[in-house]
Protein backbone atom coordinates (compact mmCIF):
# COMPACT_ATOMS: atom_id res chain seq x y z
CA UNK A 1 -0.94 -178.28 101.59
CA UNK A 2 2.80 -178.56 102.99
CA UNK A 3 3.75 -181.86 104.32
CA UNK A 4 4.52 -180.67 107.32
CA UNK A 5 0.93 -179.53 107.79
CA UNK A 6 -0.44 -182.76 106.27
CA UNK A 7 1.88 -184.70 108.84
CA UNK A 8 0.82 -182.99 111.53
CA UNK A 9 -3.05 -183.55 110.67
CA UNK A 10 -2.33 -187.56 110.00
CA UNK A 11 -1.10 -187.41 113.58
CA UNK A 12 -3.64 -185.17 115.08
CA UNK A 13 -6.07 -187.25 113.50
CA UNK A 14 -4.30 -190.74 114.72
CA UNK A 15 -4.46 -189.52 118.50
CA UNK A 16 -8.24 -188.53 118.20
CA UNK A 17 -8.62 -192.34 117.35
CA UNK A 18 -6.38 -193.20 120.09
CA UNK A 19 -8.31 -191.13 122.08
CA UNK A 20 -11.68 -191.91 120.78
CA UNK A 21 -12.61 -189.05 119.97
CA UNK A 22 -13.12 -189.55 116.47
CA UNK A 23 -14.14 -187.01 113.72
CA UNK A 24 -17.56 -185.20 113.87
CA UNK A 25 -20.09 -183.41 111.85
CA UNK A 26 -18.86 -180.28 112.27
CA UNK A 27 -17.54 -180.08 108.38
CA UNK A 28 -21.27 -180.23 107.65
CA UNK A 29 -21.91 -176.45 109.71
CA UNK A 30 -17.82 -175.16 109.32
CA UNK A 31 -16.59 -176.01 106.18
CA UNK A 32 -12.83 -178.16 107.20
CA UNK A 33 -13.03 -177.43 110.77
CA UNK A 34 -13.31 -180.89 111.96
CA UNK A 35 -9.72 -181.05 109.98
CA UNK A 36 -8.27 -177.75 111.29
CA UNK A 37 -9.14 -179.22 114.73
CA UNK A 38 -7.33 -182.10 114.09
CA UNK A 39 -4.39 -180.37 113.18
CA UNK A 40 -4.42 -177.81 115.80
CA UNK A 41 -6.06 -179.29 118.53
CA UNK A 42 -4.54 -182.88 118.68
CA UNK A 43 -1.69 -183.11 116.18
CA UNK A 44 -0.37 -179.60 117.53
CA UNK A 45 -1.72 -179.56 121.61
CA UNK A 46 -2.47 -183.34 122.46
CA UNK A 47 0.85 -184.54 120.84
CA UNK A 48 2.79 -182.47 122.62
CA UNK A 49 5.79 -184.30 125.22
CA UNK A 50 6.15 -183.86 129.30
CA UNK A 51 2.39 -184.05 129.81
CA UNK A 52 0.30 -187.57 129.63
CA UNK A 53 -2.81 -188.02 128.06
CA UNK A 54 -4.44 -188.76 131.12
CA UNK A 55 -2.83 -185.67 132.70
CA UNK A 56 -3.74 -183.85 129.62
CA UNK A 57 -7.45 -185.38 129.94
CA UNK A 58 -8.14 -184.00 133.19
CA UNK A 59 -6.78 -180.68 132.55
CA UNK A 60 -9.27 -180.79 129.57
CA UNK A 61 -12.63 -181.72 131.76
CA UNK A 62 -12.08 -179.26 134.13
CA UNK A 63 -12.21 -176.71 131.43
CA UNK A 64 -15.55 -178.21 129.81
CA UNK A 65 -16.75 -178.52 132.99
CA UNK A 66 -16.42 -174.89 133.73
CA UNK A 67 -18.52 -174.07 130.91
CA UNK A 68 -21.92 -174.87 129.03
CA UNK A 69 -20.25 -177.53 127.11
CA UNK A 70 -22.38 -180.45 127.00
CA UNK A 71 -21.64 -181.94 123.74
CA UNK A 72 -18.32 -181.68 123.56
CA UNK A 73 -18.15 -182.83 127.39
CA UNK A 74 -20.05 -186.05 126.70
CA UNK A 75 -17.86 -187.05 123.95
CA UNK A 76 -14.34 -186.01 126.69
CA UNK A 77 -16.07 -188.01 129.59
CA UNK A 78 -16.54 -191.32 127.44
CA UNK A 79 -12.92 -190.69 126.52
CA UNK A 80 -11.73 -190.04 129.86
CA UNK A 81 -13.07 -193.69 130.71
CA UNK A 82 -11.28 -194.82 127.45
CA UNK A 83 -7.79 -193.67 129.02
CA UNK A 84 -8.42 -195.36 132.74
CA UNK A 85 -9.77 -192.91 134.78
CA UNK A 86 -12.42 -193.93 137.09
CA UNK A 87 -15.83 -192.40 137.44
CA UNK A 88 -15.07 -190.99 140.73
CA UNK A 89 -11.77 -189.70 139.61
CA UNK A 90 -14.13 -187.79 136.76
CA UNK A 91 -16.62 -186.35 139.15
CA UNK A 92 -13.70 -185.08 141.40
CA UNK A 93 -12.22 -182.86 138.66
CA UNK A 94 -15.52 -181.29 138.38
CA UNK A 95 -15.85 -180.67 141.91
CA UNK A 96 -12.06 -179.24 142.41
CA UNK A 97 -12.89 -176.85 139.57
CA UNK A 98 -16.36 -176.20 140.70
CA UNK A 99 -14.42 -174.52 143.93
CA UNK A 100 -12.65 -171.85 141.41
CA UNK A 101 -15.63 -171.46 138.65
CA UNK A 102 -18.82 -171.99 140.89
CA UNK A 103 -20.10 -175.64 142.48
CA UNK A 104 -22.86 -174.44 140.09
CA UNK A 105 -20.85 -175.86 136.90
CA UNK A 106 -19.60 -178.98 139.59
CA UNK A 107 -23.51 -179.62 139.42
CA UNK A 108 -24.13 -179.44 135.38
CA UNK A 109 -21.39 -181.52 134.50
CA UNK A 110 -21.63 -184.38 136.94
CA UNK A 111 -25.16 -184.69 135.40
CA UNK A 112 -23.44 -184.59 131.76
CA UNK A 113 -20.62 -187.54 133.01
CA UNK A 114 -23.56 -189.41 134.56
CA UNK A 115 -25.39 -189.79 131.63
CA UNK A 116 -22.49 -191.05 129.89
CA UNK A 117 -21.72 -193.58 132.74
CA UNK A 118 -25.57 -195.01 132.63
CA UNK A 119 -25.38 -195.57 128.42
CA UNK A 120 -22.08 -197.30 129.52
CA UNK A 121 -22.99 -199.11 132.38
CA UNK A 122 -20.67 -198.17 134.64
CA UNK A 123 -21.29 -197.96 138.21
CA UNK A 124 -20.08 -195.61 140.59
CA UNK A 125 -19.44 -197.03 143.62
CA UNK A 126 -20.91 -194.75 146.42
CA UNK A 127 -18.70 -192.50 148.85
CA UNK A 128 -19.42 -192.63 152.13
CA UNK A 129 -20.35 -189.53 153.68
CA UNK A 130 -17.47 -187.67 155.55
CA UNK A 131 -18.58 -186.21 158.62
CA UNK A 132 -15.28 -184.39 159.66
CA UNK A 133 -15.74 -181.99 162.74
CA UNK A 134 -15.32 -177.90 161.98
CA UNK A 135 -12.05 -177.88 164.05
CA UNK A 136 -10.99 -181.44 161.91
CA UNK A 137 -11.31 -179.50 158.52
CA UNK A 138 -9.86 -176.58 159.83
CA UNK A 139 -6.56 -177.96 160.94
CA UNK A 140 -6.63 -180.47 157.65
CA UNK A 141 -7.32 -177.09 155.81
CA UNK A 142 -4.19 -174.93 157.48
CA UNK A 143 -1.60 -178.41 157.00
CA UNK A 144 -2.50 -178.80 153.11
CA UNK A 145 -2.16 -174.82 152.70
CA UNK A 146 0.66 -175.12 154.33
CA UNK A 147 2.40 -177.83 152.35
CA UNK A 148 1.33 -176.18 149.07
CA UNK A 149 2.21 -173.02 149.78
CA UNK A 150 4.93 -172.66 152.36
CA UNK A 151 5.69 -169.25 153.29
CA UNK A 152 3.29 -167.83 150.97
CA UNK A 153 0.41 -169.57 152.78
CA UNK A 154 -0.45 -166.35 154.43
CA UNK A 155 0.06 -163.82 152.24
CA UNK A 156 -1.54 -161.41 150.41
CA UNK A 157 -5.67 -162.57 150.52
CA UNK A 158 -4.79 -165.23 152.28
CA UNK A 159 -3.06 -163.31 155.46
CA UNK A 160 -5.01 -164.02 158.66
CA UNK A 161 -4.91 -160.49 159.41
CA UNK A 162 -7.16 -158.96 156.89
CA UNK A 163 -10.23 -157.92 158.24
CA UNK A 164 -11.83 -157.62 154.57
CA UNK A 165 -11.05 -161.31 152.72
CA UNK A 166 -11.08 -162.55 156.87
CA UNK A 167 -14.74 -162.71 156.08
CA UNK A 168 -14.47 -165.41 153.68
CA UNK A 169 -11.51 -166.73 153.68
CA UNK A 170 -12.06 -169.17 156.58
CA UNK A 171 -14.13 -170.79 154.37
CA UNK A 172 -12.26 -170.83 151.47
CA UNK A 173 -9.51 -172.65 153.83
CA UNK A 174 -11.73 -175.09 155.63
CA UNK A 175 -14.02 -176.71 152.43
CA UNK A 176 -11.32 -175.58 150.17
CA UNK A 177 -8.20 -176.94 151.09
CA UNK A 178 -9.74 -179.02 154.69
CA UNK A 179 -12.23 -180.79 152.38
CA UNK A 180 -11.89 -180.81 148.93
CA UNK A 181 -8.17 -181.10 147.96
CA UNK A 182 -8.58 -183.97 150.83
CA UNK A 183 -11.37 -185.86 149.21
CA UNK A 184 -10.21 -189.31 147.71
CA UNK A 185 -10.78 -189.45 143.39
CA UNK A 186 -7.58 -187.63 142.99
CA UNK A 187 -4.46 -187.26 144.82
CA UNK A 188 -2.72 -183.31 145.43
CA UNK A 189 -0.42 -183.96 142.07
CA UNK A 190 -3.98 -184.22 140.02
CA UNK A 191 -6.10 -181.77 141.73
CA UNK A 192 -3.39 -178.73 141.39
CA UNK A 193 -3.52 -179.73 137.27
CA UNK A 194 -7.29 -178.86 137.57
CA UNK A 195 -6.69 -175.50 139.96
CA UNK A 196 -4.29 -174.67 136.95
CA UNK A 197 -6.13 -175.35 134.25
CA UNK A 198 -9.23 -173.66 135.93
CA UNK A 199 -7.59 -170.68 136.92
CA UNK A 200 -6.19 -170.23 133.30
CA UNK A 201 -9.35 -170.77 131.58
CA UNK A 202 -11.00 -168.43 134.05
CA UNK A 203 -8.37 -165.84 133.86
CA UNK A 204 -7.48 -165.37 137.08
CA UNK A 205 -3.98 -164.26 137.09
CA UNK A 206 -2.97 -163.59 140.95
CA UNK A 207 -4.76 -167.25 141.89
CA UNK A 208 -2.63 -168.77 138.57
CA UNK A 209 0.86 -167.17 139.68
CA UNK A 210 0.33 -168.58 143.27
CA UNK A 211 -0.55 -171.99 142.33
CA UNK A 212 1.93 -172.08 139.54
CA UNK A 213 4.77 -171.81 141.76
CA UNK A 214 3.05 -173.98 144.55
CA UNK A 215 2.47 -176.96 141.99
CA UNK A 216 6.09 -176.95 142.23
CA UNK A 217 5.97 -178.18 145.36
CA UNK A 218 3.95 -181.54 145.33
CA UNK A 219 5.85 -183.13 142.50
CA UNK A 220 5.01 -181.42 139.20
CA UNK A 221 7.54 -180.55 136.56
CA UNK A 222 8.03 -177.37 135.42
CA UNK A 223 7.59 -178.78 131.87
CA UNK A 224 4.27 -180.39 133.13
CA UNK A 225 3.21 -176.71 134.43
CA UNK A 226 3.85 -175.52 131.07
CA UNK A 227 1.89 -178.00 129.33
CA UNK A 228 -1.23 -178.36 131.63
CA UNK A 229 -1.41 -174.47 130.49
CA UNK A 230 -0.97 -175.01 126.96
CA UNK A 231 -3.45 -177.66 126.95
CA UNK A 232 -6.25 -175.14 127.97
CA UNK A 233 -5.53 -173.27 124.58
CA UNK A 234 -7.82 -174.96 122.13
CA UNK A 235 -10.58 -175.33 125.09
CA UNK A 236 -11.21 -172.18 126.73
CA UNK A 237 -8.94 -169.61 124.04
CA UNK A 238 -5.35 -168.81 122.79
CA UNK A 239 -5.02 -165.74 124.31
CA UNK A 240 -5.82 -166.61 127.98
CA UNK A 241 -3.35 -169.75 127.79
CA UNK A 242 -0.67 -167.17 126.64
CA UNK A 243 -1.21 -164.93 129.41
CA UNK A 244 -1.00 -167.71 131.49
CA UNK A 245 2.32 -168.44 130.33
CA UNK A 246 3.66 -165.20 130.54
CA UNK A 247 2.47 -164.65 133.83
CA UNK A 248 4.67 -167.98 135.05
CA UNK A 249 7.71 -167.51 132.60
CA UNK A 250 10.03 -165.88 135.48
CA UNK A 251 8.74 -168.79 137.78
CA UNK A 252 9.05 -171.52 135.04
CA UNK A 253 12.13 -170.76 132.88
């Protein structure tokens, strides 16, 4: 093997430690995969600069989350606790992603991060209920749409004129962006990382190209918008993380 590729497996294989997510069994169905995924996965994704770990992290549940993913989501959630994040911060990603993939997957995988949270011991503190009037939500909604969007706000689906998506997107606007992106876990910065990751693991290109150049607005880099993509690669498939970036490369260059 060339030492570049043996370098960049020690590494991969030092920030799986780091990250506790130490080697498997899966030699013992794939011959070497647990090695290629080490060198791929963590010395080539994980490794990467202008994205933290814990950024990195949460870009990685909400992709699990999104799917039937159980095993490998157990062994993310225990190392999402490893890195600092808090149970409700967790539970939060799934629920921001469960807007984009279905609250269906929100469902599965709080069950899957609960488990791991009772072998652990650790308590999640309850959340009070929030009992925020129609009209409340709505005007919450229309501010935060407002502030991540700006003049795009209204366009395309989104305009208030269209009698078609006006059926729906009321909602979308009040328990989307009223509710959820106001719900306390994880702050606008942290929530757009999961709409972007979601929305590239999903493959929904107009929703990515409108959030790509919105995440612009609350503080990310366009390094870290670049990244939060690339970190879906390994997770939900090469090709979808490239289109992603394609899709964004007039926005982000």
């Amino acid at each position: 093997m060339p030492d570049g590729r043996r370098e960049l497996r020690r590494r991969g294989a030092e920030v799986r430690e780091e990250l506790g997510l130490q080697r498997t069994d899966a030699n013992e169905v794939l011959p070497n995969f647990d090695d290629f995924i080490s060198e791929v996965a963590f010395g080539g994704i994980w490794d990467r600069p202008n994205l933290a770990h814990a950024d990195r992290m949460i870009c990685t549940l909400a992709v699990l989350g999104l799917g039937p993913h159980a095993v490998q989501l157990r062994q993310y959630v225990a190392s999402a606790l490893d890195l600092g994040l808090a149970p409700r911060t967790i539970l939060e990603v799934f629920m921001q992603a469960g807007l984009y993939g279905g609250f269906i997957t929100t469902e599965s995988a709080a069950r899957v991060a609960h488990e791991v949270f009772a072998a652990r011991g650790v308590r999640v503190p309850p959340e009070p209920p929030r009992n925020d009037s129609n009209e409340a939500l709505d005007q919450s909604g229309n501010e935060v749409m407002a502030k991540l969007h700006g003049d795009r706000a209204g366009q395309g689906y989104a305009a208030p004129d269209n009698k078609v998506t006006g059926a729906l997107y009321p909602s979308a606007i009040r328990y989307g962006y009223g509710e959820l992106w106001g719900r306390p876990g994880l702050d606008h910065r942290q929530r757009m990382l999961v709409a972007i990751a979601a929305f590239t693991a999903l493959g929904l290109e107009g929703q990515l190209k409108k959030f790509g150049a919105s995440a612009l607005n609350i503080g990310l880099k366009k390094e870290e918008v670049v990244e939060a993509i690339i970190q879906t690669g390994p997770y939900s498939g090469f090709p979808r993380a490239l289109n992603g970036l394609a899709l964004l490369s007039d926005t982000l260059k």
